[in-house]
Every structure is written in C-alpha cells, then in structure tokens.
C-alpha atoms as a PDB file:
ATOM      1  CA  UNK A   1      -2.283  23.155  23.136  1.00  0.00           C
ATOM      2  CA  UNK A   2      -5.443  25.505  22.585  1.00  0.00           C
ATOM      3  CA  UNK A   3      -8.547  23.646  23.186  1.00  0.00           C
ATOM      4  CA  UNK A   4     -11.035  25.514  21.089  1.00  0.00           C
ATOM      5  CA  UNK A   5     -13.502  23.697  19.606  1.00  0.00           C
ATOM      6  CA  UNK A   6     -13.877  20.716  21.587  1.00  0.00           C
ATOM      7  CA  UNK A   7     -15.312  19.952  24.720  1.00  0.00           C
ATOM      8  CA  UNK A   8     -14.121  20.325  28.582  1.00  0.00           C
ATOM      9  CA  UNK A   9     -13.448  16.580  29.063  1.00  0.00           C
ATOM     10  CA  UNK A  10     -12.145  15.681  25.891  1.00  0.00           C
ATOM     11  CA  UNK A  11      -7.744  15.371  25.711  1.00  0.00           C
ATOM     12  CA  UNK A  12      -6.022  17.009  22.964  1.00  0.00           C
ATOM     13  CA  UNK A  13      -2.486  16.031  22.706  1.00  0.00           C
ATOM     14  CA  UNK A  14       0.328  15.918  20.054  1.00  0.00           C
ATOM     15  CA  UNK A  15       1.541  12.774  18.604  1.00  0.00           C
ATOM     16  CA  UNK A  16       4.142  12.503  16.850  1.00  0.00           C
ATOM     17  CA  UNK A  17       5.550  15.107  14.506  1.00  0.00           C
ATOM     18  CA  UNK A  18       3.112  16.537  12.773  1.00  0.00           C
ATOM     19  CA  UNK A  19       0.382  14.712  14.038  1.00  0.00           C
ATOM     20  CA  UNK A  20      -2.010  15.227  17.051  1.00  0.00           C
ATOM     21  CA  UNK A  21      -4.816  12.971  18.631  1.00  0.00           C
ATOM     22  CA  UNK A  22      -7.931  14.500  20.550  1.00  0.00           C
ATOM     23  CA  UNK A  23      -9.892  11.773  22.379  1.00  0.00           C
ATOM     24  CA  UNK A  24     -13.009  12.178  23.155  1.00  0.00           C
ATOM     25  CA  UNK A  25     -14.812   9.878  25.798  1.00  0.00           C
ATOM     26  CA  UNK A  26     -18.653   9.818  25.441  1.00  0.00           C
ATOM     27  CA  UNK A  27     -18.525  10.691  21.897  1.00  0.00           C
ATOM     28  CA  UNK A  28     -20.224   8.991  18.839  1.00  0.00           C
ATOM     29  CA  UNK A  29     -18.579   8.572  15.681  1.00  0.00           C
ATOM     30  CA  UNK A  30     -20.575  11.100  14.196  1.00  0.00           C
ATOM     31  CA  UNK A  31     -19.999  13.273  17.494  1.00  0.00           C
ATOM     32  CA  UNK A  32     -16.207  12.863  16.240  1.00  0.00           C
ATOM     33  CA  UNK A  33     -16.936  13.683  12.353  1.00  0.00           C
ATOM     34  CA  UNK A  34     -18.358  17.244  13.797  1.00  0.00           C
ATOM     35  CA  UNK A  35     -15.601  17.903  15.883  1.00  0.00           C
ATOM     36  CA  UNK A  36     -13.313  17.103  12.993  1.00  0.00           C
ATOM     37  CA  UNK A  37     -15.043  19.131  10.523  1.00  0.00           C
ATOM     38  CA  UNK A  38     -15.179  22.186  13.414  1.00  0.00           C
ATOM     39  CA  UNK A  39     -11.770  21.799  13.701  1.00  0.00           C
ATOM     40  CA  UNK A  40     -10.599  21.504  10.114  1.00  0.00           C
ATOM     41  CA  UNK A  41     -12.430  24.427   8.998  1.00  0.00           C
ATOM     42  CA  UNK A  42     -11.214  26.852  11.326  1.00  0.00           C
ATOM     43  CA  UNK A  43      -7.397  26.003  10.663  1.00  0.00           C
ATOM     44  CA  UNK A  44      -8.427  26.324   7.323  1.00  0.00           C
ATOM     45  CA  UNK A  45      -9.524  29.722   7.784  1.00  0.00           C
ATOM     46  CA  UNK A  46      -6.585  31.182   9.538  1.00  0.00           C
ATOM     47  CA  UNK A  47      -4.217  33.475   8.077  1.00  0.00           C
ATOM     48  CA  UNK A  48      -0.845  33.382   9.150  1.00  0.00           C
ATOM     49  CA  UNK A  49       1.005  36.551   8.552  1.00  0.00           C
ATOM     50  CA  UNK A  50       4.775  35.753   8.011  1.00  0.00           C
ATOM     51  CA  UNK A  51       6.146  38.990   6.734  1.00  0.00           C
ATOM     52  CA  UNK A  52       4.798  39.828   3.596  1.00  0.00           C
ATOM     53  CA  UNK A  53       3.213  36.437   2.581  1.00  0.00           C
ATOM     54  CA  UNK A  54       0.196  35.171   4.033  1.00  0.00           C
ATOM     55  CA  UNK A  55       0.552  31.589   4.744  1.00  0.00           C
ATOM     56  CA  UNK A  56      -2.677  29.202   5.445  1.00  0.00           C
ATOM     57  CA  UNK A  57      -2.876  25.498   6.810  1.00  0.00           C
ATOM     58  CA  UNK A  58      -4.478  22.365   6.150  1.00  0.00           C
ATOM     59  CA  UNK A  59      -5.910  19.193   7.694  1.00  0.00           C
ATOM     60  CA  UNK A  60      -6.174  15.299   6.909  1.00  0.00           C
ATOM     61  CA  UNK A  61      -8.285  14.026   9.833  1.00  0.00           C
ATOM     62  CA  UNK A  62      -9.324  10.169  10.592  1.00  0.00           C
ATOM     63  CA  UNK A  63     -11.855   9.111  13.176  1.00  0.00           C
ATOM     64  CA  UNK A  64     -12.295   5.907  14.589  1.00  0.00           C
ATOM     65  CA  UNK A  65     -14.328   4.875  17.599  1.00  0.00           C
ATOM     66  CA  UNK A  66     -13.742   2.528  20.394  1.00  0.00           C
ATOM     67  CA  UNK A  67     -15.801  -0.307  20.810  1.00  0.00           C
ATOM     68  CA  UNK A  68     -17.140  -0.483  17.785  1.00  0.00           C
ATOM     69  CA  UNK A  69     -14.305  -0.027  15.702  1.00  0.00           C
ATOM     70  CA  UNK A  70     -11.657  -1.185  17.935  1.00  0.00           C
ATOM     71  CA  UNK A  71     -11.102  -3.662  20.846  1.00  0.00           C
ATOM     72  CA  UNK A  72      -8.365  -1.846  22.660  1.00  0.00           C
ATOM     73  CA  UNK A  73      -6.266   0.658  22.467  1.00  0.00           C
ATOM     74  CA  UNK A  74      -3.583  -0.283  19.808  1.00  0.00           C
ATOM     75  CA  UNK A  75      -6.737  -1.285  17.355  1.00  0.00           C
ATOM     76  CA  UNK A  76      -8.065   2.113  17.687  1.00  0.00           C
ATOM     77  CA  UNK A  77      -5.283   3.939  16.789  1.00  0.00           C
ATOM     78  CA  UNK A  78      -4.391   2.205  14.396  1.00  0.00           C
ATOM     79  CA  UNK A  79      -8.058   2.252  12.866  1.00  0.00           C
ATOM     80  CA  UNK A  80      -7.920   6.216  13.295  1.00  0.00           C
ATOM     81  CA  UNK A  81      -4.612   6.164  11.354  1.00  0.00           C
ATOM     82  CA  UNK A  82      -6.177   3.996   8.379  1.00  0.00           C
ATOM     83  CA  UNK A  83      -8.934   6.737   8.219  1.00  0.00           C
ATOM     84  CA  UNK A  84      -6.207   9.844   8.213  1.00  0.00           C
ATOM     85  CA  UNK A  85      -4.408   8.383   5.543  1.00  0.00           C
ATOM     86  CA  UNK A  86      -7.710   7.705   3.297  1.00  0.00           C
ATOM     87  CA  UNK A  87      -7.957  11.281   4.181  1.00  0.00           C
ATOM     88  CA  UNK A  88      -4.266  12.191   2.787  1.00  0.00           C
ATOM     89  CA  UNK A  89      -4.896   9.752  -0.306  1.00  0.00           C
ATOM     90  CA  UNK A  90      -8.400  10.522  -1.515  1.00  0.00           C
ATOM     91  CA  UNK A  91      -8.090  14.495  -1.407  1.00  0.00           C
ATOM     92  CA  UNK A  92      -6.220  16.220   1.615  1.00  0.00           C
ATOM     93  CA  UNK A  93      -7.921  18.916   3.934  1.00  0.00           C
ATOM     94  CA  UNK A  94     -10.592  16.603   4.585  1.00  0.00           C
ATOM     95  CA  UNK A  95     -12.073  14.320   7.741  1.00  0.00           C
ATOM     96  CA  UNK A  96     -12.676  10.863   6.993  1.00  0.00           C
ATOM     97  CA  UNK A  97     -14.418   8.405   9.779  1.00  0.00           C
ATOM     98  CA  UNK A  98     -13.102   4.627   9.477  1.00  0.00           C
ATOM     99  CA  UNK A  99     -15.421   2.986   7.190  1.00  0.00           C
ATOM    100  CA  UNK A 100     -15.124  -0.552   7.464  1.00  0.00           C
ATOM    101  CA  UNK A 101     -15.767  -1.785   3.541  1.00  0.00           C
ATOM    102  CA  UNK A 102     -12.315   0.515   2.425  1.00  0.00           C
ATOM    103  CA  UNK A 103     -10.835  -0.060   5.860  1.00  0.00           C
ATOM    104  CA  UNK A 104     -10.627  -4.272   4.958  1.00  0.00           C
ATOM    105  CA  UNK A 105      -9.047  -3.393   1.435  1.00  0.00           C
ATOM    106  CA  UNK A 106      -6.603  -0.871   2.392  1.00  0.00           C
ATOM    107  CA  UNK A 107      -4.670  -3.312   4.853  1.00  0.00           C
END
C-alpha cells in the first residue's frame, strides 16, 4: 500500500474488502481528523483514466482514538466503525471523528 500522506511510524493496512485502517500511535484525535481529511482529498482529486471515461473515487472515513474513546482494541474498532458509517449515512466523501453524544444513539 502507498503511504503518502501519513507519517513514517504510522501502519496502513487493508481490512476487509473495501475497507482499510491506518493506525497511528502518538496521534490526537484531531491529529487523525487531518490525516483523514489529507487523505480524502487527494483520492478525491485523482483521475483515473480507464479508456475513454475518466473515473474518480470517494471516501467515508471514521476516527476514533484509543484511550479515550476505547479501552482495548475491539472497542476501538468498533468505535472507528460507528464513526465511518455516520460518515456513509450523513453525506459520503466525508471524515467523521467518533463523537460520543451520536455515538450513544446510534447503537
């Protein structure tokens, strides 16, 4: 996986299908926001040529951070999963950190 756009000791990795998970040790919520919003826009600027059509893509992204949000590791990815799919519901192409007011009325 290309790493642009985030930093040397942070893992990118894909999970699942169409999903992918970068973590990022060290990092604030807000330091994950950024990278989210970094990341989103420049998929959203690429151009894929596919013969004659020009095809672009989009991202949902959800942040959550560990230990505030989370206790271990199950809890934060399931937090960051709440957030991607407030994300997919409330617009598409978009980065959403886990808020905890919506997070409690979503479950």
């Amino acid at each position: 996986m290309h790493q642009a756009g985030i930093r040397v000791n942070d893992i990118a990795a894909r999970y699942g299908g169409e999903e992918f998970t970068v973590i990022m040790p060290d990092s604030s919520e807000e330091g994950a926001f950024v990278t989210a919003e970094r990341i989103r826009r420049r998929v959203e600027q690429k151009i894929i040529l596919s013969g004659v059509s020009q095809l672009r893509v989009t991202l949902s992204v959800g942040c959550a951070s560990f230990p505030v949000q989370a206790s271990g590791q199950q809890e934060l990815i399931d937090n960051a999963d709440k957030a991607l799919y407030y994300s997919k519901e409330t617009g598409r192409n978009r980065s959403t950190c886990l808020s905890m007011e919506w997070a409690g009325k979503k479950q």
